[in-house]
PDB file of N, CA and C in Angstrom:
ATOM      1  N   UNK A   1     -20.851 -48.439 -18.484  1.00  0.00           N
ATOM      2  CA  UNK A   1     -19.734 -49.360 -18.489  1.00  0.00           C
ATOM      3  C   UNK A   1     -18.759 -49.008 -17.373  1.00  0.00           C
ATOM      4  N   UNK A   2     -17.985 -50.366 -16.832  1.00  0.00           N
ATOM      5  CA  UNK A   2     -17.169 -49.772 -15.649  1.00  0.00           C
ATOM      6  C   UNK A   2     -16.045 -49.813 -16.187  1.00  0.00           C
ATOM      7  N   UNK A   3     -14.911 -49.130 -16.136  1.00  0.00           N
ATOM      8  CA  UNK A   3     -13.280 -49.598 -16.574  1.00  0.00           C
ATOM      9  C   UNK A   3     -12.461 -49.475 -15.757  1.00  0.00           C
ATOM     10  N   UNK A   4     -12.274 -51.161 -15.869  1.00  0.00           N
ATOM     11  CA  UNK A   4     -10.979 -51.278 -14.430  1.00  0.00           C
ATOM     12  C   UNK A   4      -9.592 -50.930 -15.115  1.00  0.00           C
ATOM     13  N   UNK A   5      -8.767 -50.953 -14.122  1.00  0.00           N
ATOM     14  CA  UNK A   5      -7.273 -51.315 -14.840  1.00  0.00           C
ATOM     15  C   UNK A   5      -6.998 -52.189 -15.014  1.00  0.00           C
ATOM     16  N   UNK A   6      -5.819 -52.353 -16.124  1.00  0.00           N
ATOM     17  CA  UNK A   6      -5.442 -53.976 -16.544  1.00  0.00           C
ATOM     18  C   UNK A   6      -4.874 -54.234 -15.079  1.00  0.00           C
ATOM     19  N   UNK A   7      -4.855 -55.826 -15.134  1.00  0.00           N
ATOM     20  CA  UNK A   7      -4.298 -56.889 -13.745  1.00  0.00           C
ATOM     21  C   UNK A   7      -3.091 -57.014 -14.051  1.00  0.00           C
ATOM     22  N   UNK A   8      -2.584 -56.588 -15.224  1.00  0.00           N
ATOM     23  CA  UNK A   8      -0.745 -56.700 -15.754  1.00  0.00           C
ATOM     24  C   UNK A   8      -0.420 -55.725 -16.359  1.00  0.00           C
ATOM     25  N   UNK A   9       0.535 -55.067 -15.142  1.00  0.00           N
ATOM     26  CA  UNK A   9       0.831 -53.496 -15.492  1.00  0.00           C
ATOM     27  C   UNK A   9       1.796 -53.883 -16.569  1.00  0.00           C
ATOM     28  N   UNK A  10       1.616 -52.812 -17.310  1.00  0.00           N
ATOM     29  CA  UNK A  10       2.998 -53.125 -18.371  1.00  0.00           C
ATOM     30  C   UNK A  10       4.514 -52.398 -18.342  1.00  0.00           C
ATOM     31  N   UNK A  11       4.315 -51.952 -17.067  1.00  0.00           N
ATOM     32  CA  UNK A  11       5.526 -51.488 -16.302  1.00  0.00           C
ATOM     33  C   UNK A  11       5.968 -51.321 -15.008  1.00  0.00           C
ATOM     34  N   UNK A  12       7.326 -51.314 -14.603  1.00  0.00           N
ATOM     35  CA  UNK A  12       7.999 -51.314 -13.515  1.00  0.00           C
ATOM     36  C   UNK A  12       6.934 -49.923 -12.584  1.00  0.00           C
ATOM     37  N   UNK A  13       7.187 -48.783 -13.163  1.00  0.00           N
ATOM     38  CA  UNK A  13       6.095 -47.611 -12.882  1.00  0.00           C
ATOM     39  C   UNK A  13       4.727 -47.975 -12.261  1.00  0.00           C
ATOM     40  N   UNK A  14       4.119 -48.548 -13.481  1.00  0.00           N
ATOM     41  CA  UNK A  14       2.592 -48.463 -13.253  1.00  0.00           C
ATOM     42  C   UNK A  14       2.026 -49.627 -12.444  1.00  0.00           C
ATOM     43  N   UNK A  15       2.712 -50.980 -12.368  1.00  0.00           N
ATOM     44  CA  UNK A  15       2.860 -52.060 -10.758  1.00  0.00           C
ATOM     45  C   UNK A  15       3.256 -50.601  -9.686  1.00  0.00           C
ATOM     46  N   UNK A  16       4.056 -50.175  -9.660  1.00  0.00           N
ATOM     47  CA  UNK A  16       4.118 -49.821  -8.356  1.00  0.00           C
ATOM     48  C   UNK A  16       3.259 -48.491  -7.997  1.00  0.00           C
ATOM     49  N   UNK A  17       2.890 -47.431  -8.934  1.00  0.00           N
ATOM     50  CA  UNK A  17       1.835 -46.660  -8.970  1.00  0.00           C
ATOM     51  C   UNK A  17       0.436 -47.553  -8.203  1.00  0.00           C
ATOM     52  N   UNK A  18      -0.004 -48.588  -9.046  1.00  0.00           N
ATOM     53  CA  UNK A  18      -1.353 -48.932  -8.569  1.00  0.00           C
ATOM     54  C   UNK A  18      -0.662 -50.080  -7.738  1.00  0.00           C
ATOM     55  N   UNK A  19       0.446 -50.145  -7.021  1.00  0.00           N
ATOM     56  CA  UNK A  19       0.287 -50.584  -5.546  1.00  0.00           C
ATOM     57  C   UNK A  19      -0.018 -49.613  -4.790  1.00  0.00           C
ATOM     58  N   UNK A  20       0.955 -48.174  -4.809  1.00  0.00           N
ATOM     59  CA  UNK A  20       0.589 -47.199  -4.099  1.00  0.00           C
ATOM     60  C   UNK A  20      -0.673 -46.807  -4.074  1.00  0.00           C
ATOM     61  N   UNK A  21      -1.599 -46.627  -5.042  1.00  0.00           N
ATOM     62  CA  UNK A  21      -3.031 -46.452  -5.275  1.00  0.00           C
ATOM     63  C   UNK A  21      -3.835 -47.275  -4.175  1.00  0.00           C
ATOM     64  N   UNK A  22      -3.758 -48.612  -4.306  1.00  0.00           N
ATOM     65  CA  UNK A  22      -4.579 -49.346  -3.627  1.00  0.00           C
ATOM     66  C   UNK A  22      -4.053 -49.115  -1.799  1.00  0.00           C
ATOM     67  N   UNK A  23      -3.197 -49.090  -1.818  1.00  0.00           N
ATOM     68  CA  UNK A  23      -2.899 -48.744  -0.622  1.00  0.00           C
ATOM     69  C   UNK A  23      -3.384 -47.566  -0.227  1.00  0.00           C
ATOM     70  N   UNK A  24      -3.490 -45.985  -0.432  1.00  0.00           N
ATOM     71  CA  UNK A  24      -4.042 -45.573   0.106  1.00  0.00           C
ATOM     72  C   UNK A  24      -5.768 -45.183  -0.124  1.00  0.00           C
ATOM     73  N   UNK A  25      -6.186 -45.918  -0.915  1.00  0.00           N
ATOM     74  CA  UNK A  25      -7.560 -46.342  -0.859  1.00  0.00           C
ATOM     75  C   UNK A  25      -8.026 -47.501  -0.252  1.00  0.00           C
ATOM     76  N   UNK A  26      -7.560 -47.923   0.827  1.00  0.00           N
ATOM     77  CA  UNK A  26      -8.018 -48.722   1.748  1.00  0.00           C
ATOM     78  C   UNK A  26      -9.103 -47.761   2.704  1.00  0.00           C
ATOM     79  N   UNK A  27     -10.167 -48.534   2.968  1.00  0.00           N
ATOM     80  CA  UNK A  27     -10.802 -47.202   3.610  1.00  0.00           C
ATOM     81  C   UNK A  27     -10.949 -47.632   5.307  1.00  0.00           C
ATOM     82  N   UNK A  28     -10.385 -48.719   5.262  1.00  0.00           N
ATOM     83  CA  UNK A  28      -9.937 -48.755   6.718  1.00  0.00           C
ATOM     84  C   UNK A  28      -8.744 -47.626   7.544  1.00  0.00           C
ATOM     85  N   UNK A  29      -8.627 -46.389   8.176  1.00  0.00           N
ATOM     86  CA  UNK A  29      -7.784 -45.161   8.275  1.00  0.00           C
ATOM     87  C   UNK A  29      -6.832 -46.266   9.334  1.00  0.00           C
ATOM     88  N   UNK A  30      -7.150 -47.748   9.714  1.00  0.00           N
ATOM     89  CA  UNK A  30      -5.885 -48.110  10.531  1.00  0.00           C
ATOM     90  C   UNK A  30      -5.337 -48.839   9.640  1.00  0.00           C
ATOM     91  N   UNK A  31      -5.683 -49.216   8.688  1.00  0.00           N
ATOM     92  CA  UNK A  31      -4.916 -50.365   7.806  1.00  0.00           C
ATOM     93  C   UNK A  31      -4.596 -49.441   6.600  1.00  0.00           C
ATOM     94  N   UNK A  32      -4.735 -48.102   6.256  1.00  0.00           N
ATOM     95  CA  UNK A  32      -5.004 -47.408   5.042  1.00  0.00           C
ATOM     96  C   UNK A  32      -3.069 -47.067   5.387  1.00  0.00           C
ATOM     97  N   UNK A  33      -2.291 -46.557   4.514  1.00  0.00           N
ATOM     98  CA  UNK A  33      -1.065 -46.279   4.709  1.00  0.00           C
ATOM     99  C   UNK A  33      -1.250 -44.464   4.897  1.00  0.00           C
ATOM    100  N   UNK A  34       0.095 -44.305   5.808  1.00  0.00           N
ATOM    101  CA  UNK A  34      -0.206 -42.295   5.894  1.00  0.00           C
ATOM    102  C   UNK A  34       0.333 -42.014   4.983  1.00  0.00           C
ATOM    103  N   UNK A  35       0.285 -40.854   5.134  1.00  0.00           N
ATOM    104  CA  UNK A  35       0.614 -39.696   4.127  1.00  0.00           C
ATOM    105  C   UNK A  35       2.821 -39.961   3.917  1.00  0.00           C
ATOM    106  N   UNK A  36       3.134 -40.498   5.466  1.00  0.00           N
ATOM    107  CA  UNK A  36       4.791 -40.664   5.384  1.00  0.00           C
ATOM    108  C   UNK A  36       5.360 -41.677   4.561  1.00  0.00           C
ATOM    109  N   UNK A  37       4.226 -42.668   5.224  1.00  0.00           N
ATOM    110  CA  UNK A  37       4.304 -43.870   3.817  1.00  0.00           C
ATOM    111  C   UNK A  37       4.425 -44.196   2.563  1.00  0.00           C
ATOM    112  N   UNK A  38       3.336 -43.082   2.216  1.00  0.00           N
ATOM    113  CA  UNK A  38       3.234 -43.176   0.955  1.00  0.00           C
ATOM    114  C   UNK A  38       4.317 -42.295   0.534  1.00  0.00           C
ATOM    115  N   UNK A  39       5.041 -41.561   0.960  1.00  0.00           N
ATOM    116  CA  UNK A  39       5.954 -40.654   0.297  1.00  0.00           C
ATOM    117  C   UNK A  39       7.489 -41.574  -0.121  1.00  0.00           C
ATOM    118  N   UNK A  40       7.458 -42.594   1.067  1.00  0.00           N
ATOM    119  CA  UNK A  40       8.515 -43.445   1.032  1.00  0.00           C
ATOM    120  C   UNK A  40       8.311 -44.685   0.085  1.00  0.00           C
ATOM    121  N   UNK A  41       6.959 -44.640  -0.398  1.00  0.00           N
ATOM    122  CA  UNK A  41       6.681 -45.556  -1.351  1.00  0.00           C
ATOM    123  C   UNK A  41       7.788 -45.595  -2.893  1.00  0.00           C
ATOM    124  N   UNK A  42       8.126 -47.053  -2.995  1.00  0.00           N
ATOM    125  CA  UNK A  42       9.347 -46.707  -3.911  1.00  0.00           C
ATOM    126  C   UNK A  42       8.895 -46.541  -5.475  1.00  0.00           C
ATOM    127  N   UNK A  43       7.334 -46.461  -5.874  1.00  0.00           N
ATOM    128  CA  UNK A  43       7.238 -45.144  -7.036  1.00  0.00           C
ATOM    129  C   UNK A  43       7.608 -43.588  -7.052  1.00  0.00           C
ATOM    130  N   UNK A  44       7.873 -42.927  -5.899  1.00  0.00           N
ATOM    131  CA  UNK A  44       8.531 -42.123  -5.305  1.00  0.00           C
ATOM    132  C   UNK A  44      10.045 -42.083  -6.258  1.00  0.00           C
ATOM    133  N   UNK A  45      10.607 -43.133  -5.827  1.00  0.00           N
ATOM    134  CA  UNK A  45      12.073 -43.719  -6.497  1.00  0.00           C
ATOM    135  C   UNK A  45      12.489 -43.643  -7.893  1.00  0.00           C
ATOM    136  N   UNK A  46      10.928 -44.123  -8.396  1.00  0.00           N
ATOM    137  CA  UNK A  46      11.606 -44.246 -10.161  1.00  0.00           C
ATOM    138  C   UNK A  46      11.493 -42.838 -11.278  1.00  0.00           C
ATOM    139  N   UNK A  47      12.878 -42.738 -11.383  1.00  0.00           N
ATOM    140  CA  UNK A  47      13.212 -41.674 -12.533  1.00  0.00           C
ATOM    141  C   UNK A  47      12.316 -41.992 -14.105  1.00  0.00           C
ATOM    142  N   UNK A  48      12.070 -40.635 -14.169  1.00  0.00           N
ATOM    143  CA  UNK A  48      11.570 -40.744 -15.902  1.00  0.00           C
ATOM    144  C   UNK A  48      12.244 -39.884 -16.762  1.00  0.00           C
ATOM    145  N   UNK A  49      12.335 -39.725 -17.543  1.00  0.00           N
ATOM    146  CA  UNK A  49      12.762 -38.814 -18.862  1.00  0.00           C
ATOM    147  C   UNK A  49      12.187 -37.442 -19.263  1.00  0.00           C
ATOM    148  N   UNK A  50      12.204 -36.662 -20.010  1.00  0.00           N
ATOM    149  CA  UNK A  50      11.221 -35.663 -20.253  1.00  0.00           C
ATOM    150  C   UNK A  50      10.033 -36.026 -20.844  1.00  0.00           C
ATOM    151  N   UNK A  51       9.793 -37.133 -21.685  1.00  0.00           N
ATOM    152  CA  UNK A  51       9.015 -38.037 -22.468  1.00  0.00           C
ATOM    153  C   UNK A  51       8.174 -38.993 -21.284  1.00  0.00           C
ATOM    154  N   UNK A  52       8.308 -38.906 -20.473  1.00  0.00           N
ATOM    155  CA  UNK A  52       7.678 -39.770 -19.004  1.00  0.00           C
ATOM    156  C   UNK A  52       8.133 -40.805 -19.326  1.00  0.00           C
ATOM    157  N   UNK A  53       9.258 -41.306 -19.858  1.00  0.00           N
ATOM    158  CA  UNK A  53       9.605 -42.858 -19.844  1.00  0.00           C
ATOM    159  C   UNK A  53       9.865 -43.177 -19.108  1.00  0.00           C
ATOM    160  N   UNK A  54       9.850 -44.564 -17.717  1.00  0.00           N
ATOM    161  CA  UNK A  54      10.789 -44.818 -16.876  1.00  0.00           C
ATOM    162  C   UNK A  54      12.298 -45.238 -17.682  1.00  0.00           C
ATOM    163  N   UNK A  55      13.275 -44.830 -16.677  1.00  0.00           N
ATOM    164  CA  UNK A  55      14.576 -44.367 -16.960  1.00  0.00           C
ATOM    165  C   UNK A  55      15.112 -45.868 -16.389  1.00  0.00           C
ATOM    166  N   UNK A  56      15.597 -47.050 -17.104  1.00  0.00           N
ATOM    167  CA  UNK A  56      15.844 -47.853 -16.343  1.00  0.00           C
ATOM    168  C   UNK A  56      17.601 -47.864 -15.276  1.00  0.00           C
TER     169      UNK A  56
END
């Protein structure tokens, strides 16, 4: 069996996690994002809790 991820993240977090994901699994290395990119990626940004909640 294959298991994708759901197509509707059920959070602010996990949309922008598996944007960052797909982005640097592009396997094109000119279209793939760097390593600076991805750091500036704004899942980078979102606060969580001790509980991993995002913190709105």
């Amino acid at each position: 069996d294959i298991i994708c991820p759901s197509t509707q993240p059920t959070s602010n977090a996990k949309a922008q996690f598996l944007d960052l994901l797909s982005r640097m699994l592009i396997y094109d290395p000119n279209q793939r994002t760097s390593a600076r990119e991805a750091l500036r990626h704004p899942f980078f940004m979102i606060q969580f809790d001790e509980w991993g909640r995002e913190i709105a």
